[in-house]
Protein backbone atom coordinates (compact mmCIF):
# COMPACT_ATOMS: atom_id res chain seq x y z
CA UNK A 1 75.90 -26.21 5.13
CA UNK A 2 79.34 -24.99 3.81
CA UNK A 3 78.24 -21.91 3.24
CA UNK A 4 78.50 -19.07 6.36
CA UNK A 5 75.30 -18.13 6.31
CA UNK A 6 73.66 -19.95 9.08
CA UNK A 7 76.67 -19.12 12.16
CA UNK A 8 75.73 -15.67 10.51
CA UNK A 9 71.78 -15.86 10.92
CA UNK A 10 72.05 -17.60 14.48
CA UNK A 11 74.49 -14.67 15.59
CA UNK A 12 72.34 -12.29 14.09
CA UNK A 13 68.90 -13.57 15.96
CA UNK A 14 71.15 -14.27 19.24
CA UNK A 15 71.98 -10.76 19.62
CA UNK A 16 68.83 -9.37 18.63
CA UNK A 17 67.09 -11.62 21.59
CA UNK A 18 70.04 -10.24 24.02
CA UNK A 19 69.24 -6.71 22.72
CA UNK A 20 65.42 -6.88 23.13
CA UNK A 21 66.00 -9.36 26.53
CA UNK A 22 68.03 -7.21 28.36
CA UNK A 23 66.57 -5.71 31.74
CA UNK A 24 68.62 -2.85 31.82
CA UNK A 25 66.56 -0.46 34.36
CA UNK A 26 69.36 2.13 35.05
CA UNK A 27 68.11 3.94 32.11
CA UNK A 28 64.25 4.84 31.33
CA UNK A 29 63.39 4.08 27.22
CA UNK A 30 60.64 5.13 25.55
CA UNK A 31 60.83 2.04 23.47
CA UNK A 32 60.73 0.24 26.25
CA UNK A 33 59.74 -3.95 25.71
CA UNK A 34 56.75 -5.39 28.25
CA UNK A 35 57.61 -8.65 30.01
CA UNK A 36 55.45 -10.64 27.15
CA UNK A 37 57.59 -9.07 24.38
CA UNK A 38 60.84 -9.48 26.23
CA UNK A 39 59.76 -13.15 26.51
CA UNK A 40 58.39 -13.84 23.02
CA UNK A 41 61.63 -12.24 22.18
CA UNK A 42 63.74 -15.37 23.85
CA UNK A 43 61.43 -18.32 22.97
CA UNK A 44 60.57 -17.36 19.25
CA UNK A 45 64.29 -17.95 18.22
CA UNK A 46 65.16 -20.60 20.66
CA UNK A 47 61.60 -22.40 19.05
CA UNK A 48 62.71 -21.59 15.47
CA UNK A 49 66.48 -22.37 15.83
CA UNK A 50 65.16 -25.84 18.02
CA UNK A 51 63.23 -26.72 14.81
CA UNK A 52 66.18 -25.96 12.31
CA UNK A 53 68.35 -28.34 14.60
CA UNK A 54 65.61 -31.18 14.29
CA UNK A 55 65.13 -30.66 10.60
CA UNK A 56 68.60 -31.02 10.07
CA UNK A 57 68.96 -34.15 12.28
CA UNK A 58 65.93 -35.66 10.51
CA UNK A 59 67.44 -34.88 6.68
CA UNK A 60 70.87 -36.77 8.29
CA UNK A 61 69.22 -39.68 9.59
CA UNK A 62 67.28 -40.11 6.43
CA UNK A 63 70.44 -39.35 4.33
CA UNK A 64 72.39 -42.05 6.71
CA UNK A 65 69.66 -44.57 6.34
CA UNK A 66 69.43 -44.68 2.50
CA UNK A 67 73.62 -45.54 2.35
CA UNK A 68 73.22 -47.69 4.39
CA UNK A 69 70.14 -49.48 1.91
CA UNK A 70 72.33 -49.09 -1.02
CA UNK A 71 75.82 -50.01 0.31
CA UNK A 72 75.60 -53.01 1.61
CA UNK A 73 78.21 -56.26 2.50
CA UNK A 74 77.80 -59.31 1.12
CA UNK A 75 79.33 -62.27 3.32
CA UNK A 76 78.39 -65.79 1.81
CA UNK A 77 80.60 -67.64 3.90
CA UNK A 78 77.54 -66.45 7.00
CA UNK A 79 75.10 -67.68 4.63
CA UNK A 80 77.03 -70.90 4.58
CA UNK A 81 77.07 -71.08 8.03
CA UNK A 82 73.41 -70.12 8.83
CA UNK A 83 72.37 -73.02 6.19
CA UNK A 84 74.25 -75.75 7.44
CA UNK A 85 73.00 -75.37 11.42
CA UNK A 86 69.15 -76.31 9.99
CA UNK A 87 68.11 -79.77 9.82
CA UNK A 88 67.25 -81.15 6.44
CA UNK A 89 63.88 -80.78 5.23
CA UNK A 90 61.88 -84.33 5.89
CA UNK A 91 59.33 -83.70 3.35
CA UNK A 92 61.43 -84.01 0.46
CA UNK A 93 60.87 -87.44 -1.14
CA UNK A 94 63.73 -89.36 -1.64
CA UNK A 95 63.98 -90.71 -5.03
CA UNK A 96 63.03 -93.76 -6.17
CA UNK A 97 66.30 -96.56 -5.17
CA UNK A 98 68.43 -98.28 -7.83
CA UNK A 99 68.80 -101.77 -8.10
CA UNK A 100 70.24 -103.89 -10.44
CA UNK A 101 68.35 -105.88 -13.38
């Protein structure tokens, strides 16, 4: 994404939607676009550039959910804390009591 391609591409495909958009009727064209080309003209790129956005979005929240699977913190003193709220376990057996000869 460093590079300055892409703010060069989305220029590039703005202007050329502006260009074939425009409703200029002062002046006749031979060339002229018809009202489904002027439109395809403005929803292809917004539909392409929408899916480049969401691609991108997707690849970051993957990226951002991996770190966050291998970079963890490790708090024992919450373990600690955790373990010592629970009751002891009553099915343990206690063992066997010591008395003298």
């Amino acid at each position: 994404m460093d590079s300055p391609v892409f703010p060069v591409l989305l220029t590039a495909v703005t202007y050329l939607s502006l260009v074939l958009a425009s409703n200029d009727t002062t002046t006749p064209s031979p060339n002229r676009l018809t009202e489904p080309e002027r439109l395809a003209a403005i929803i292809v790129p917004s539909v392409v550039g929408g899916l480049i956005l969401i691609g991108i979005l997707a690849f970051i929240i993957v990226k951002v959910k991996e770190k966050r699977q291998t970079e963890g913190t490790y708090k024992p003193s919450n373990e600690e804390q955790v373990g010592s709220r629970m009751p002891p376990n009553s099915a343990l057996k206690l063992p066997p009591e010591e008395r003298l000869i």
